[in-house]
PDB file of N, CA and C in Angstrom:
ATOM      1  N   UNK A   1     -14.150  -7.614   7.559  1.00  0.00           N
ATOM      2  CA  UNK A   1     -12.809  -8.101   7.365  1.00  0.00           C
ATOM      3  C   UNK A   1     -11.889  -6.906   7.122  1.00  0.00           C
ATOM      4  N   UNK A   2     -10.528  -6.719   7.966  1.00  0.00           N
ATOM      5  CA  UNK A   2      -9.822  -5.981   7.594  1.00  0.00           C
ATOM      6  C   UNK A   2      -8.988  -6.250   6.453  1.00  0.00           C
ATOM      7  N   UNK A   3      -8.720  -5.416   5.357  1.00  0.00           N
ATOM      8  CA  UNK A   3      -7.903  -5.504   4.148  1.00  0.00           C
ATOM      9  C   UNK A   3      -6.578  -4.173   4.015  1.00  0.00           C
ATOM     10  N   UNK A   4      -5.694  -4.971   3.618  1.00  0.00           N
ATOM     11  CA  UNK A   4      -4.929  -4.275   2.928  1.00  0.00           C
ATOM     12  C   UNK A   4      -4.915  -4.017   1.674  1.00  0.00           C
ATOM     13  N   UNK A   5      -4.743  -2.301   1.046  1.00  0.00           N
ATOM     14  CA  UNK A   5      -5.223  -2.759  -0.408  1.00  0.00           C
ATOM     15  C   UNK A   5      -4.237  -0.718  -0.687  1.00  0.00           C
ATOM     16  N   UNK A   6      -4.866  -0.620  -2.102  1.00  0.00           N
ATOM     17  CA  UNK A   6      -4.142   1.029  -2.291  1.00  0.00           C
ATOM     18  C   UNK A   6      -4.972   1.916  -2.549  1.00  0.00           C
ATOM     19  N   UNK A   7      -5.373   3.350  -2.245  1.00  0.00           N
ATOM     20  CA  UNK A   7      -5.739   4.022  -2.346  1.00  0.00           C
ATOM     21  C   UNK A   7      -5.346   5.054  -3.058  1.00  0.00           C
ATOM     22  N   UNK A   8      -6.063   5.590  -4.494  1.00  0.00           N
ATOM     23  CA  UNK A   8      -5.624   6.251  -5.295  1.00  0.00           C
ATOM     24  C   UNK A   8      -5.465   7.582  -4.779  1.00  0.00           C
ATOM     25  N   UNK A   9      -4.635   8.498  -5.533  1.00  0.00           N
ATOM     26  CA  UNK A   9      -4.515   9.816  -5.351  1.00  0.00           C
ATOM     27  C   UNK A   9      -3.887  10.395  -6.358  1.00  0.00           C
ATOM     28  N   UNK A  10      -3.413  11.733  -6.705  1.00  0.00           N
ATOM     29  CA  UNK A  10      -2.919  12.231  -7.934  1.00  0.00           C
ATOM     30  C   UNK A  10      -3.721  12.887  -8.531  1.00  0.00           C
ATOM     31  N   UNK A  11      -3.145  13.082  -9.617  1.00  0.00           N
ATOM     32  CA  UNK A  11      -3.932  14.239 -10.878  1.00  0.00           C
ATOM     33  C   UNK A  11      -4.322  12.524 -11.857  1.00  0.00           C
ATOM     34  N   UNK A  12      -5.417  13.018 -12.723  1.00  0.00           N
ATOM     35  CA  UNK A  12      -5.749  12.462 -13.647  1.00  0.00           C
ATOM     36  C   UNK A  12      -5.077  11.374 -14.345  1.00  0.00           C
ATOM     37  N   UNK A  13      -3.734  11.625 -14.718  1.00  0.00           N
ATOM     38  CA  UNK A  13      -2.828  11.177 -15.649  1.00  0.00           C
ATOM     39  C   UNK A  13      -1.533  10.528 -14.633  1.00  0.00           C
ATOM     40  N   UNK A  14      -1.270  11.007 -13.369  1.00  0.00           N
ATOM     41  CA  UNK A  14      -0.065  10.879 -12.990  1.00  0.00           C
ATOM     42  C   UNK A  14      -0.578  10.197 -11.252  1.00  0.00           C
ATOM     43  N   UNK A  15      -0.955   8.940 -11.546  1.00  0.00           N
ATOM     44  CA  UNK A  15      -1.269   8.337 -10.080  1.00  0.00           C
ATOM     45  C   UNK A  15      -0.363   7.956  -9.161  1.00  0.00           C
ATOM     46  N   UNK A  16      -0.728   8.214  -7.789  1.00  0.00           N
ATOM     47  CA  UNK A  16      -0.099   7.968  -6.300  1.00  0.00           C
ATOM     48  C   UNK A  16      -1.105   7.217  -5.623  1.00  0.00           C
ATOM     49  N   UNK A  17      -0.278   5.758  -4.890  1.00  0.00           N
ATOM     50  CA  UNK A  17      -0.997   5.409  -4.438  1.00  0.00           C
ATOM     51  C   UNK A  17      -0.757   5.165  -2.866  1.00  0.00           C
ATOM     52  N   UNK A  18      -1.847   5.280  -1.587  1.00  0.00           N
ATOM     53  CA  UNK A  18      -1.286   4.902  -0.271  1.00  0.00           C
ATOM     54  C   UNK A  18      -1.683   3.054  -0.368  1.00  0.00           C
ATOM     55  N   UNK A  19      -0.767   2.926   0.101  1.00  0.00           N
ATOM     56  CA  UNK A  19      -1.030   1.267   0.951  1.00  0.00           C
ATOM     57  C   UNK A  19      -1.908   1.720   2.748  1.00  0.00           C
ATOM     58  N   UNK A  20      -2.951   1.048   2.301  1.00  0.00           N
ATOM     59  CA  UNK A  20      -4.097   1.295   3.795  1.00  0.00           C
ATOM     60  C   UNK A  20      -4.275  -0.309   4.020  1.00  0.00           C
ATOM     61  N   UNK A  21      -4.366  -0.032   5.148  1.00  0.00           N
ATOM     62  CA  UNK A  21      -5.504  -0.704   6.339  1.00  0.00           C
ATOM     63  C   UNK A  21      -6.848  -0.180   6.657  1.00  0.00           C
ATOM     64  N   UNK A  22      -7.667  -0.939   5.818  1.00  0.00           N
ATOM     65  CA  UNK A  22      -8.876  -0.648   5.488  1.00  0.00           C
ATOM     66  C   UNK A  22      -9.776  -1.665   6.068  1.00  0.00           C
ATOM     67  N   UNK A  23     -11.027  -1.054   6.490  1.00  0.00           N
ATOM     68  CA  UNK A  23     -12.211  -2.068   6.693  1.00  0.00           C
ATOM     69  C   UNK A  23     -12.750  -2.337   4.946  1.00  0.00           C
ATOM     70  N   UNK A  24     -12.771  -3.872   4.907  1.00  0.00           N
ATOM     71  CA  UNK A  24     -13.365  -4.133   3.636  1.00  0.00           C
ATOM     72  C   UNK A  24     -15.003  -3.219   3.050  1.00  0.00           C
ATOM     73  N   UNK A  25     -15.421  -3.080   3.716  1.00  0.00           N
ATOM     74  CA  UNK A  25     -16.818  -2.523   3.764  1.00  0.00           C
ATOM     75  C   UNK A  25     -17.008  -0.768   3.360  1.00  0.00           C
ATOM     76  N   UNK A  26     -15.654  -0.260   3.567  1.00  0.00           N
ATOM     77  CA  UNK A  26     -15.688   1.316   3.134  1.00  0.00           C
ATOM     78  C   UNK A  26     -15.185   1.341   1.945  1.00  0.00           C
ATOM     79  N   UNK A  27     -15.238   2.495   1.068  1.00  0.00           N
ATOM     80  CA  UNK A  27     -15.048   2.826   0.012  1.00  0.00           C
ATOM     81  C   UNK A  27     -13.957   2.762   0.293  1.00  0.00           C
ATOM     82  N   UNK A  28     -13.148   2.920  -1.439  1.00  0.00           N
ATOM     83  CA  UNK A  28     -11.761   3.028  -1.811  1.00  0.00           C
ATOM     84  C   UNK A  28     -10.121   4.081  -1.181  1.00  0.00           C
ATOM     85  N   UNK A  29     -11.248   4.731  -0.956  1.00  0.00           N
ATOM     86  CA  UNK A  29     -10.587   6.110  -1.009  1.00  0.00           C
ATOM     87  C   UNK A  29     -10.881   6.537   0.093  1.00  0.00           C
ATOM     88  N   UNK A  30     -12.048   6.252   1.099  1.00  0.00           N
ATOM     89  CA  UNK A  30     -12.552   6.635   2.373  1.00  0.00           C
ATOM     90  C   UNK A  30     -11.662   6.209   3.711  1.00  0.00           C
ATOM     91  N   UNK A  31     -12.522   6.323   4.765  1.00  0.00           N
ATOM     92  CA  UNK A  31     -11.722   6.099   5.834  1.00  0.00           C
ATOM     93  C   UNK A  31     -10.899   4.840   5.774  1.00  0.00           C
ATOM     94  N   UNK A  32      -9.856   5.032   6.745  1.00  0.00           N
ATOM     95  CA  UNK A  32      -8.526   4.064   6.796  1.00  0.00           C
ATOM     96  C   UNK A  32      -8.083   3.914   8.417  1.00  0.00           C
ATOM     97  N   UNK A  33      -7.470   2.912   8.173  1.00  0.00           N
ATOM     98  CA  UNK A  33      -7.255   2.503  10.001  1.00  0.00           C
ATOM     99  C   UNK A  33      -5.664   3.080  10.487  1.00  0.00           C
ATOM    100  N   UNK A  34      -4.893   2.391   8.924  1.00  0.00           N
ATOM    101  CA  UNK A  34      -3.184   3.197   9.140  1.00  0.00           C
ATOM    102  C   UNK A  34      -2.894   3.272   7.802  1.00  0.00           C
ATOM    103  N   UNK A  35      -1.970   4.516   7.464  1.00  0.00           N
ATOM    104  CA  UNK A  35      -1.413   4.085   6.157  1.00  0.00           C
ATOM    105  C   UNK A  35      -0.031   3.176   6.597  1.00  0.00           C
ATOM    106  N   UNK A  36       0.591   2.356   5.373  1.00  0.00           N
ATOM    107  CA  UNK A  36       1.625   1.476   5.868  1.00  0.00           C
ATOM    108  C   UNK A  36       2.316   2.063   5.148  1.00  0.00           C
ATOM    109  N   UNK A  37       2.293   3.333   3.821  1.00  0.00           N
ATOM    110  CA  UNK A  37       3.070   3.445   2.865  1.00  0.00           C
ATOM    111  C   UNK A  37       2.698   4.374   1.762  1.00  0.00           C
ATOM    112  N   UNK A  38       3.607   4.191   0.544  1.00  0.00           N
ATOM    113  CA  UNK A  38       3.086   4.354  -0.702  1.00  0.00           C
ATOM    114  C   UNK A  38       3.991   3.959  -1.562  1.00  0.00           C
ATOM    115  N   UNK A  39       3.254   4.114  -2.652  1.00  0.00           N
ATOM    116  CA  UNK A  39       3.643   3.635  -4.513  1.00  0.00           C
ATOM    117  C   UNK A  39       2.918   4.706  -5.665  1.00  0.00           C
ATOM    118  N   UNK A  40       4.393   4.919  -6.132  1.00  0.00           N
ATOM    119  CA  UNK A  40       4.601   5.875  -6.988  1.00  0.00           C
ATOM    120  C   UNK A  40       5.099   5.676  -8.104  1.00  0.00           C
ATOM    121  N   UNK A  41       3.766   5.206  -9.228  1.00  0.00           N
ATOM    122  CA  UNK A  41       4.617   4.186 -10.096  1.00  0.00           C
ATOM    123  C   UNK A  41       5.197   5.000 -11.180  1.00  0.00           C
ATOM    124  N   UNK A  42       4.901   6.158 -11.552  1.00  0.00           N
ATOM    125  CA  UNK A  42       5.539   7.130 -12.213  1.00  0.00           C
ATOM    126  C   UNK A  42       6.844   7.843 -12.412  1.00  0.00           C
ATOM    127  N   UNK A  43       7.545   7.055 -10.810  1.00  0.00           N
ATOM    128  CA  UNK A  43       8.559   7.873  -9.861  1.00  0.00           C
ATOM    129  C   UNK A  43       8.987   8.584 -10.960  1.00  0.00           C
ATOM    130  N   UNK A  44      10.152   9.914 -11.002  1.00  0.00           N
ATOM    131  CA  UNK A  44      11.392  10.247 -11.201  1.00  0.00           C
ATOM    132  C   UNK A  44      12.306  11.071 -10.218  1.00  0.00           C
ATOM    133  N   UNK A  45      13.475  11.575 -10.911  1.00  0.00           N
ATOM    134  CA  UNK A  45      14.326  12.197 -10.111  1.00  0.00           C
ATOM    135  C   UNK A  45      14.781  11.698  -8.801  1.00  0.00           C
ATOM    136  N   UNK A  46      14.381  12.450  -7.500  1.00  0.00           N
ATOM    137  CA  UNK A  46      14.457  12.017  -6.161  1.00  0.00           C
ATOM    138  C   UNK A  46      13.498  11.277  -5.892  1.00  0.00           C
ATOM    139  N   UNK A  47      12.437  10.906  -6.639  1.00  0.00           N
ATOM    140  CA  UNK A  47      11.273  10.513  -5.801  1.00  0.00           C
ATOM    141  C   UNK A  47      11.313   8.927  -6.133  1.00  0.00           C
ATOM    142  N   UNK A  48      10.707   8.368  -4.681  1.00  0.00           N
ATOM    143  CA  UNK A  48      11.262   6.523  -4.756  1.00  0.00           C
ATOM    144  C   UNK A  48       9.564   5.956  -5.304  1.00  0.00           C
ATOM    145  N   UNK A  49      10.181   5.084  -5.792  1.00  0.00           N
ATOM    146  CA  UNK A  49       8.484   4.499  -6.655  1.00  0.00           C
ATOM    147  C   UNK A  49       8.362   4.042  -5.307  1.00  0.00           C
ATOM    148  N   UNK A  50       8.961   2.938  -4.066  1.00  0.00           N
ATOM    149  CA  UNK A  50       8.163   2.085  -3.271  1.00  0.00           C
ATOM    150  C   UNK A  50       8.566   2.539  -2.326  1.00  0.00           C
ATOM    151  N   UNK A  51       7.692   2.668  -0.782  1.00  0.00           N
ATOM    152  CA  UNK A  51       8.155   3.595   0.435  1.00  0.00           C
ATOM    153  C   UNK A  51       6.982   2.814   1.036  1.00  0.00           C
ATOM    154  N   UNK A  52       7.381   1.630   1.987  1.00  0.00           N
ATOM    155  CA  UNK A  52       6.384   0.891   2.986  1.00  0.00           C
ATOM    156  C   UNK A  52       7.408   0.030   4.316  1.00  0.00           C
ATOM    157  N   UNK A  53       6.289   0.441   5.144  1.00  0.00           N
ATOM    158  CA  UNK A  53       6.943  -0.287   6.563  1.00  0.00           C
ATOM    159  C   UNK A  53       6.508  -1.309   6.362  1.00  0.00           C
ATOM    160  N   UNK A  54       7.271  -2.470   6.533  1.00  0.00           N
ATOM    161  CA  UNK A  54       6.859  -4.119   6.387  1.00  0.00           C
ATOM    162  C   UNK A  54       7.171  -4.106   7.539  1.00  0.00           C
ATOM    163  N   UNK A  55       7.581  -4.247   8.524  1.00  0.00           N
ATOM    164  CA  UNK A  55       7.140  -4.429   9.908  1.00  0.00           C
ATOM    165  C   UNK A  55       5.776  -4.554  10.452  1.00  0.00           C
ATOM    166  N   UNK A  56       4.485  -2.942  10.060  1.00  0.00           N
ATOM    167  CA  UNK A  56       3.728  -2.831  10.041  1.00  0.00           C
ATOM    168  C   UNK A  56       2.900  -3.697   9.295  1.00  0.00           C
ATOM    169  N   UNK A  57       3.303  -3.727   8.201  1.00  0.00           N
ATOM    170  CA  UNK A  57       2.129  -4.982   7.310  1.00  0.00           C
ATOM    171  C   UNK A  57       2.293  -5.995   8.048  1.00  0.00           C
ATOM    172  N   UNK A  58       3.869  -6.835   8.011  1.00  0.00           N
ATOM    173  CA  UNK A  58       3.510  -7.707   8.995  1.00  0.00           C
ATOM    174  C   UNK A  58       2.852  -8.632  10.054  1.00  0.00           C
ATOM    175  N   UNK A  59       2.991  -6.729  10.971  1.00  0.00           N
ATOM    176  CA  UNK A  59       1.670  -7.309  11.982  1.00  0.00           C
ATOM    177  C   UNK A  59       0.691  -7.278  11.449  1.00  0.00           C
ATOM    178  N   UNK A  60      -0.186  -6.693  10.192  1.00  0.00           N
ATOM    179  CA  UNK A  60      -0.895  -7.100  10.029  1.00  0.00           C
ATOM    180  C   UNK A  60      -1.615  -7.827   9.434  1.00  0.00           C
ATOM    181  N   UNK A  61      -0.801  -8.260   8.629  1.00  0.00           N
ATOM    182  CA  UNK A  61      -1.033  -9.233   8.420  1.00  0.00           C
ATOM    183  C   UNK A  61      -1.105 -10.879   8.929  1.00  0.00           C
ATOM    184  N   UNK A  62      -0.481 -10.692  10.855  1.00  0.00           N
ATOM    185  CA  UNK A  62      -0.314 -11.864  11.348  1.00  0.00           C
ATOM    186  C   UNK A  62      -1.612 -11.393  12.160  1.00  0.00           C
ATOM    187  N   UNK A  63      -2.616 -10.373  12.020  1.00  0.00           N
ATOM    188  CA  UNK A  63      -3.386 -10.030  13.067  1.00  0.00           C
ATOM    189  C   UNK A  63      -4.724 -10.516  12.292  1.00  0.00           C
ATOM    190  N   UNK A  64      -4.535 -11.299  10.859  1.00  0.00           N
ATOM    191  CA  UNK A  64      -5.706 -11.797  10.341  1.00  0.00           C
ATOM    192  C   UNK A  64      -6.016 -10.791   9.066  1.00  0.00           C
ATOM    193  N   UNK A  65      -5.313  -9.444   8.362  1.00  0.00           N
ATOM    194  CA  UNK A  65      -5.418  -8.507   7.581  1.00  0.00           C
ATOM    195  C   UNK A  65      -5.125  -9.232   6.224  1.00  0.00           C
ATOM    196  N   UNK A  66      -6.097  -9.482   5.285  1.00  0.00           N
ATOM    197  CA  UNK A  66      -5.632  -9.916   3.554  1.00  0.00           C
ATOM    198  C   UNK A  66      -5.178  -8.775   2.744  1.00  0.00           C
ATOM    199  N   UNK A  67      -4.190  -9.280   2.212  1.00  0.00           N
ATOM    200  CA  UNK A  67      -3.507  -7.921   0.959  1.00  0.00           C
ATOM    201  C   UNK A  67      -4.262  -8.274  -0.097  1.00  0.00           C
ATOM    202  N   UNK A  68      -4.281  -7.142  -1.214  1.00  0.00           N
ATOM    203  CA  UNK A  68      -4.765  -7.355  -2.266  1.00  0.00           C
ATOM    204  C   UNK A  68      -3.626  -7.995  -3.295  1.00  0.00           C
ATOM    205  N   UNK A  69      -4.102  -8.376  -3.978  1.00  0.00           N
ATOM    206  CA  UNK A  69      -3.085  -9.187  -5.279  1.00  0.00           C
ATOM    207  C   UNK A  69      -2.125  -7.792  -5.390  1.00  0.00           C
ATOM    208  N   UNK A  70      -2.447  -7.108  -5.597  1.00  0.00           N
ATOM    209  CA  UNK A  70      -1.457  -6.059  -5.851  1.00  0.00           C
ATOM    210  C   UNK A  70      -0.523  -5.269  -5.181  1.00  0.00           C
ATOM    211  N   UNK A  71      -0.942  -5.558  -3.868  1.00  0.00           N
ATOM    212  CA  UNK A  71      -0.172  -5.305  -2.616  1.00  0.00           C
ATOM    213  C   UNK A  71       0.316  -6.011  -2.242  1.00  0.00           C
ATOM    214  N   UNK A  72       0.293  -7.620  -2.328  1.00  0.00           N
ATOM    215  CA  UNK A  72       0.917  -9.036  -2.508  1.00  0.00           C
ATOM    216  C   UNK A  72       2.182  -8.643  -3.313  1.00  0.00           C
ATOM    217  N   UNK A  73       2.002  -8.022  -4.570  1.00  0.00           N
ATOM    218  CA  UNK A  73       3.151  -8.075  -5.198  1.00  0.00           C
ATOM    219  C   UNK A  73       4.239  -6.789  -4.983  1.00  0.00           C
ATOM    220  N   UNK A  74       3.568  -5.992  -4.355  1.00  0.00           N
ATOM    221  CA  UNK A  74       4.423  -4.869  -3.718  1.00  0.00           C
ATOM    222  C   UNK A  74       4.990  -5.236  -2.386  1.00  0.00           C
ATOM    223  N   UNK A  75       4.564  -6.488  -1.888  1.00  0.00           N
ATOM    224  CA  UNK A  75       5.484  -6.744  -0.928  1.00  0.00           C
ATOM    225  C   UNK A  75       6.494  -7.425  -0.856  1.00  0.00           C
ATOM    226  N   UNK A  76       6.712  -8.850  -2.288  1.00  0.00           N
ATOM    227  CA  UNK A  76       7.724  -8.875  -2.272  1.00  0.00           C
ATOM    228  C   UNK A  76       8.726  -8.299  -3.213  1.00  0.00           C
ATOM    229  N   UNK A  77       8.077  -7.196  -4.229  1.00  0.00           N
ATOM    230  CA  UNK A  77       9.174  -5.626  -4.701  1.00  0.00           C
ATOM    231  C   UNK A  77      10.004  -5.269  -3.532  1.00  0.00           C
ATOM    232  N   UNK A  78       9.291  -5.263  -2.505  1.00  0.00           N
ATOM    233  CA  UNK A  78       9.794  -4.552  -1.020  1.00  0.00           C
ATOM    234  C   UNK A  78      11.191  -5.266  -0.808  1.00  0.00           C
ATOM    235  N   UNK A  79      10.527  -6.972  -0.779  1.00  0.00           N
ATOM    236  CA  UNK A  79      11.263  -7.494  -0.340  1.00  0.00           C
ATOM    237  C   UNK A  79      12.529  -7.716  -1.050  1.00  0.00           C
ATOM    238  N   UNK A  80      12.751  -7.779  -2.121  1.00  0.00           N
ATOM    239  CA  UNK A  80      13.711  -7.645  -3.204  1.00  0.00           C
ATOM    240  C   UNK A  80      14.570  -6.593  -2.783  1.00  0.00           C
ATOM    241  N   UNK A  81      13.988  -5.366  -3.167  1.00  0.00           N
ATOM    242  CA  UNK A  81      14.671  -4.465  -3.113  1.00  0.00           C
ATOM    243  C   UNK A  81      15.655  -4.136  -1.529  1.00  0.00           C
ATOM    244  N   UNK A  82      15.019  -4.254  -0.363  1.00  0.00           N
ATOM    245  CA  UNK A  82      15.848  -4.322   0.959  1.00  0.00           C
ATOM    246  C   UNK A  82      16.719  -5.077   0.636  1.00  0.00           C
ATOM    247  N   UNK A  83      16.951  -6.406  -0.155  1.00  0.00           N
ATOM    248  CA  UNK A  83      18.086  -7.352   0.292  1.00  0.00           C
ATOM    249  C   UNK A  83      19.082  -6.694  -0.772  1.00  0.00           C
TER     250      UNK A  83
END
């Protein structure tokens, strides 16, 4: 099953995360099919906490792709915030 879900990154204390298109079956952090994005929940200054193509999720999500609960809720942050 393909999933949408986030992939950690960062230092220890100060996490970044990508939004992937992932095969359910690989690790967290391992191979990926596309990134759609990221979340930066730490943001400051110039830097934007949410940065994702919903176009892309979209399709894939009409192509049969499940988000995770947490990427569920970063999509409609997304959606909020565009309008």
């Amino acid at each position: 099953m393909v999933v949408i879900r986030l992939a950690r990154g960062g230092n220890k204390r100060s996490p970044k995360y990508r939004i992937t298109v992932a095969d359910q079956r690989r690790w967290r952090n391992g191979r990926f099919i596309e990134i759609l994005g990221y979340y930066h929940p730490d943001a400051s200054g110039q830097d934007k906490e949410l940065v994702l193509d919903m176009e892309k999720a979209q399709d894939w999500v009409k192509k049969g792709a499940q988000p995770s609960d947490r990427v569920k809720k970063l999509f409609e942050k997304a959606k909020t915030s565009a309008n």
